[in-house]
Protein backbone atom coordinates (compact mmCIF):
# COMPACT_ATOMS: atom_id res chain seq x y z
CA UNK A 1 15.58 3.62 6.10
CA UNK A 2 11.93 4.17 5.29
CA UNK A 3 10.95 1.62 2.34
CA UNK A 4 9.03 4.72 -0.01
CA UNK A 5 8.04 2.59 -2.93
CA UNK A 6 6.64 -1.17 -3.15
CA UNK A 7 6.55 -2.99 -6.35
CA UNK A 8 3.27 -4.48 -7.17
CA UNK A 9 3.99 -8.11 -8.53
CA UNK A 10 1.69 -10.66 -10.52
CA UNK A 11 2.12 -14.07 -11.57
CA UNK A 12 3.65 -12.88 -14.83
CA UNK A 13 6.62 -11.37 -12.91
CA UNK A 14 6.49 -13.91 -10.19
CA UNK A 15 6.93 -16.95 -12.46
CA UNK A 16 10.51 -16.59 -12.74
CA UNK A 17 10.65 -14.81 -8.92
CA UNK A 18 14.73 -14.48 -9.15
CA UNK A 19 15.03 -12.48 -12.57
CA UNK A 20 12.31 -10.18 -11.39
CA UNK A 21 13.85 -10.02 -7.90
CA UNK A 22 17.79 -9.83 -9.45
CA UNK A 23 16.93 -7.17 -11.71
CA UNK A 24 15.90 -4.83 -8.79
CA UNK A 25 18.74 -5.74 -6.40
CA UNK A 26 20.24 -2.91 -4.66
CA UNK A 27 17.17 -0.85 -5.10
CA UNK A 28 15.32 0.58 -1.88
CA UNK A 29 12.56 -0.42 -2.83
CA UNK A 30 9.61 -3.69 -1.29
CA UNK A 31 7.26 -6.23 -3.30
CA UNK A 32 3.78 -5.88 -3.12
CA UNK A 33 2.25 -9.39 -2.81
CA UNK A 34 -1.84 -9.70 -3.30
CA UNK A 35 -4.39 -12.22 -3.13
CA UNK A 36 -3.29 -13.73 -6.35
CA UNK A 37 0.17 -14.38 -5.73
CA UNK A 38 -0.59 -15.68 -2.37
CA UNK A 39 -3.48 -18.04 -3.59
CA UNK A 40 -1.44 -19.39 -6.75
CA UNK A 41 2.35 -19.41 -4.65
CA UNK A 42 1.69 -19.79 -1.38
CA UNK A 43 4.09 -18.88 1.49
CA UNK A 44 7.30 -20.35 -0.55
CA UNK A 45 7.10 -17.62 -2.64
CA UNK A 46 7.37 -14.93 0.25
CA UNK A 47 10.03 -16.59 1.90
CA UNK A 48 11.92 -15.93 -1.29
CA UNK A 49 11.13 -12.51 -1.85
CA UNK A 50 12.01 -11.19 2.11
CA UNK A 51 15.22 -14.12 1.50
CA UNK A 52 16.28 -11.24 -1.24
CA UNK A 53 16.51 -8.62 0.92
CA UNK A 54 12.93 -6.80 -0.06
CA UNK A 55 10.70 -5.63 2.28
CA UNK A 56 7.43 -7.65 2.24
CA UNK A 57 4.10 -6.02 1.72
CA UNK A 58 1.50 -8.38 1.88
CA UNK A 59 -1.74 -6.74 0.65
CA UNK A 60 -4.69 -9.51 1.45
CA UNK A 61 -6.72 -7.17 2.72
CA UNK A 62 -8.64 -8.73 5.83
CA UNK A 63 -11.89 -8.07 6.34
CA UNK A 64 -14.20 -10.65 8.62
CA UNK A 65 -14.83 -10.95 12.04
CA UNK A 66 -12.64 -9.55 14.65
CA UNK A 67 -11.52 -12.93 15.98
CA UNK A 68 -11.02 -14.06 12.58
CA UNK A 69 -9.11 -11.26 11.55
CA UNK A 70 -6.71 -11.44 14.61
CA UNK A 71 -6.03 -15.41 13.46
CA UNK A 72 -5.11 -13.68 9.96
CA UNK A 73 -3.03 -11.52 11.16
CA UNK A 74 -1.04 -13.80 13.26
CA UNK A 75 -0.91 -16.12 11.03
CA UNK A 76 0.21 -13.64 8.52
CA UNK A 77 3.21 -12.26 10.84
CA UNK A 78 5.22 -15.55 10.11
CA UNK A 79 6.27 -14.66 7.24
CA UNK A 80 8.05 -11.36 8.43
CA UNK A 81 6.33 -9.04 6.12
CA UNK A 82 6.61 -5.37 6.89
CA UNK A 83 3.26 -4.83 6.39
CA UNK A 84 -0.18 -6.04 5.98
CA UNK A 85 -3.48 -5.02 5.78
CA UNK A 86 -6.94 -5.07 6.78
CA UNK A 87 -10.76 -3.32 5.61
CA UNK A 88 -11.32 -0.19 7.28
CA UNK A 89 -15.01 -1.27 6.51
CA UNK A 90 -14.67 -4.13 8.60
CA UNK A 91 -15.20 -2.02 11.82
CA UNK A 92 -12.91 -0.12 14.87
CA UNK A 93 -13.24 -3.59 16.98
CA UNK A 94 -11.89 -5.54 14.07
CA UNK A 95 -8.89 -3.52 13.69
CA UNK A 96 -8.06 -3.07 16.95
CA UNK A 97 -8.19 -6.91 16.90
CA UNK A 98 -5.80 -6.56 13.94
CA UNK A 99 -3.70 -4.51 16.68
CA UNK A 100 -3.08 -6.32 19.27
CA UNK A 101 -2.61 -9.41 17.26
CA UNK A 102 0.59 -8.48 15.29
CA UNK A 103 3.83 -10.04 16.17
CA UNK A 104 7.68 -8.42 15.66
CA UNK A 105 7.81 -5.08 13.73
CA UNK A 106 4.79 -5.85 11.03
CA UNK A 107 3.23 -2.61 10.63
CA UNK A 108 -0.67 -3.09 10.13
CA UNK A 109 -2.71 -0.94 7.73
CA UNK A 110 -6.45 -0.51 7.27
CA UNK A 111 -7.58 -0.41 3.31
CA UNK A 112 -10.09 2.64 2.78
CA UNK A 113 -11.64 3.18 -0.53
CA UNK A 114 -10.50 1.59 -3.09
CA UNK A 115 -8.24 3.33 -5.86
CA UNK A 116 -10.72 1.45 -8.90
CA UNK A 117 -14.25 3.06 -6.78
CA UNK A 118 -15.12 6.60 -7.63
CA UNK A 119 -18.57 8.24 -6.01
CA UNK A 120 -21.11 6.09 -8.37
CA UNK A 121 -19.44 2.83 -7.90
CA UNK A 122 -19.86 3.41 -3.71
CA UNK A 123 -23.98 4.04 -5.03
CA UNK A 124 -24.55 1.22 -7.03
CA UNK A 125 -23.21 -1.07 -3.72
CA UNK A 126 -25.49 1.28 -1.13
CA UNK A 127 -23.19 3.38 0.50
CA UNK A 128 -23.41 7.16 0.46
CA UNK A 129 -21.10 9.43 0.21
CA UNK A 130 -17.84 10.22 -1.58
CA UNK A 131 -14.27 9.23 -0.99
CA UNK A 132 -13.05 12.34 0.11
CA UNK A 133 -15.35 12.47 2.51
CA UNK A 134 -15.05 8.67 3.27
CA UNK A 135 -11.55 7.76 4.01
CA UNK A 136 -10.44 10.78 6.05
CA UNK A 137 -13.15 9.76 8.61
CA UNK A 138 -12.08 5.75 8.24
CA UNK A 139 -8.32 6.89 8.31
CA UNK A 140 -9.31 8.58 11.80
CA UNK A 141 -10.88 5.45 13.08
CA UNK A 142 -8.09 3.42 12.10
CA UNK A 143 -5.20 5.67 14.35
CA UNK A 144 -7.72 5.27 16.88
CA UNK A 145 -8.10 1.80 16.61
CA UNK A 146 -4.36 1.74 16.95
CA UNK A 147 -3.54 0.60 13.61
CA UNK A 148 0.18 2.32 12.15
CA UNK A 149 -1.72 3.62 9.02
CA UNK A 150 -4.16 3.54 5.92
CA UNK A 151 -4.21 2.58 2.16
CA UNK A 152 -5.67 5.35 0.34
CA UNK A 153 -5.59 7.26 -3.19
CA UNK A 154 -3.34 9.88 -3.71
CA UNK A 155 -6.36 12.00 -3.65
CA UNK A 156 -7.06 11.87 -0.47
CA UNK A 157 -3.77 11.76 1.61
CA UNK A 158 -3.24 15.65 2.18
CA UNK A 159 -7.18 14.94 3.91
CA UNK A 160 -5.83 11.93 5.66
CA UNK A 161 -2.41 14.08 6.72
CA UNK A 162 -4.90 16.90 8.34
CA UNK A 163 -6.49 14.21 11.29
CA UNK A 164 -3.93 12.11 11.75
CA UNK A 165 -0.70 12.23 13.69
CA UNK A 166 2.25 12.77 12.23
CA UNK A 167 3.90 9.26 12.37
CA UNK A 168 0.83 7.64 10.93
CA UNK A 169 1.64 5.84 7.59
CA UNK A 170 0.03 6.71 4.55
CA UNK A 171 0.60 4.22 1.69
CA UNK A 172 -0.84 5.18 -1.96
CA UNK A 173 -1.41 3.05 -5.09
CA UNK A 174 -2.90 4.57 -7.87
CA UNK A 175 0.54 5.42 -8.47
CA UNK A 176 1.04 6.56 -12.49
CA UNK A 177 4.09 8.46 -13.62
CA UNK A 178 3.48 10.68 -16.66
CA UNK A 179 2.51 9.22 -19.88
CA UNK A 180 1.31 6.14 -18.33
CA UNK A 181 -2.38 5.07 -18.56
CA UNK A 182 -4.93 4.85 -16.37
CA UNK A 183 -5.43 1.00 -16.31
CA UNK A 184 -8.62 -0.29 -14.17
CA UNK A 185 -7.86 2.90 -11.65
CA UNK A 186 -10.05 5.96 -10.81
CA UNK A 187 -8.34 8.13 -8.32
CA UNK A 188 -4.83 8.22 -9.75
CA UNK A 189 -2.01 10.96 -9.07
CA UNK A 190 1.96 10.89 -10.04
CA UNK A 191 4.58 9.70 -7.89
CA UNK A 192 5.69 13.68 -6.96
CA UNK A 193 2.23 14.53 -6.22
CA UNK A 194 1.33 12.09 -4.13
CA UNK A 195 4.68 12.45 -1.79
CA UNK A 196 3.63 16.04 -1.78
CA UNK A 197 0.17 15.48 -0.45
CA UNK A 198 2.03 13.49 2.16
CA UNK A 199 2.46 10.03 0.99
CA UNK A 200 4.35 7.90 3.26
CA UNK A 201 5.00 5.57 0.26
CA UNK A 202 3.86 4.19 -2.69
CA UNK A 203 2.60 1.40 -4.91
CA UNK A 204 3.12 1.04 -8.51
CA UNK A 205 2.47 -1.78 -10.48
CA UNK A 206 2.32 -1.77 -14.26
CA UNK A 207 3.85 1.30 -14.63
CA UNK A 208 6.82 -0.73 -13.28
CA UNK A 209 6.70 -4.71 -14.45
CA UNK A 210 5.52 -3.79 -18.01
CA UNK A 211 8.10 -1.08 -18.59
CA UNK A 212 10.73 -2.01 -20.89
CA UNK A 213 13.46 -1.79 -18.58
CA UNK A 214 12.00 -2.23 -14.73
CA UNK A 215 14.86 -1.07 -13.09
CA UNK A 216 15.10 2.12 -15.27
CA UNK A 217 11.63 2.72 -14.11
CA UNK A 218 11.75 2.17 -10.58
CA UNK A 219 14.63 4.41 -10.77
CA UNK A 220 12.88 7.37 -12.58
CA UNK A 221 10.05 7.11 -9.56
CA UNK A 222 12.39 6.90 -6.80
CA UNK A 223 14.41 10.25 -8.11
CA UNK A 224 10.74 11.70 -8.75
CA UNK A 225 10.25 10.94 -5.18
CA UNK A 226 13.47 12.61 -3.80
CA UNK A 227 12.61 15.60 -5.54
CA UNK A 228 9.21 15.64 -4.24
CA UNK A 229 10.46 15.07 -0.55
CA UNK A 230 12.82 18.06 -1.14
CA UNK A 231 9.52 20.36 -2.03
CA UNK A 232 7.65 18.65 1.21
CA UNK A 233 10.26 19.53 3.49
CA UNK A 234 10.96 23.05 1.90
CA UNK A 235 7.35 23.91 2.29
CA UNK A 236 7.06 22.62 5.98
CA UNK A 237 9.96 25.27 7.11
């Protein structure tokens, strides 16, 4: 079954991994592991999680070189994570690189825009252009490249749905159910829009591991995305 929601993790959550972990058993849901969990755990730590039963998402997002990328991403591929992820920005030869390189059934998906970069933060750096215009035209180079998908906001994945197959993976963060605040995000959406637009599946962090009650919250999202799925496939008849 299609994993259609990752948990974003930190170290807070992550320093007592099998309380976290237990109190989401039986959920269909994966962990989202990023650069700081990886730098401060290492691998032991995603042994543990896939051990559980969750699918692994590991979010380091590669960018360098293409032969240096391909090293990542075979190096990253022994520890059986469902996905991973590189820059779109990196270029088309560095993720078809990322490609070829990936071992077993790791899906690999190129990062667009960030969800925390609006139109002025792209300025102040010295690229042009917005991100609606931006990651439909990276998430094209990326199916091309023959990578299985993107990371993109919420805002953009009806865009991304319009040039790219059908089969191509769109994962969102900027993921906030109602009520929730915005955080250090830009380009948010809720859990129902975003499936609508044609999420694949999505990430949400502290909407999730600073709730009260985590697994009463991943279970309002996942029932917000049934619903949504219900609309989706209503509207495609």
């Amino acid at each position: 079954m299609e994993t259609r929601l990752y948990i974003a993790v930190t170290s807070r959550e992550m320093a007592s991994p099998g309380d976290f972990l237990s109190g989401l058993a039986g959920l269909p849901v994966g962990i989202k592991v990023g650069l700081e969990i990886f730098v401060g755990h290492g691998p032991g730590l995603l042994k543990k999680i896939v051990s559980a039963g969750f699918p692994l998402f590991l979010d380091l997002k590669f960018h360098d070189i293409p032969f240096t990328v391909a090293g990542a991403v075979r190096a990253a591929c022994r520890y059986s994570p469902s996905i991973i992820n590189v820059h779109a920005s990196g270029g088309v030869e560095m993720m078809r690189e990322a490609a070829g390189a990936v071992d077993g059934g790791t899906r690999v998906l190129a990062v667009t825009v960030l969800t925390s970069l609006g139109t002025e933060d792209l300025a102040e750096v010295g690229l042009a252009g917005n991100p609606g215009d931006m990651v439909p035209r990276m998430a094209k180079a990326a199916m091309d490249a023959g990578l299985d998908g993107v990371v993109c906001s919420p805002m953009e994945a009806a865009a991304v749905r319009r040039v790219t197959d059908p089969g191509f993976c769109v994962v969102t963060p900027g993921i906030r159910p109602l009520g929730s605040g915005m955080d250090d995000q830009r380009r948010v959406s809720t859990p129902g829009r975003a499936i609508e637009a044609g999420a694949t599946a999505l990430v949400v962090g502290r909407p999730v591991t600073m709730a009260e009650n985590p697994r009463l919250a991943v279970m309002s999202i996942l029932d917000e995305i049934d619903e949504a799925l219900k609309t989706r496939r209503s509207s495609a008849r």
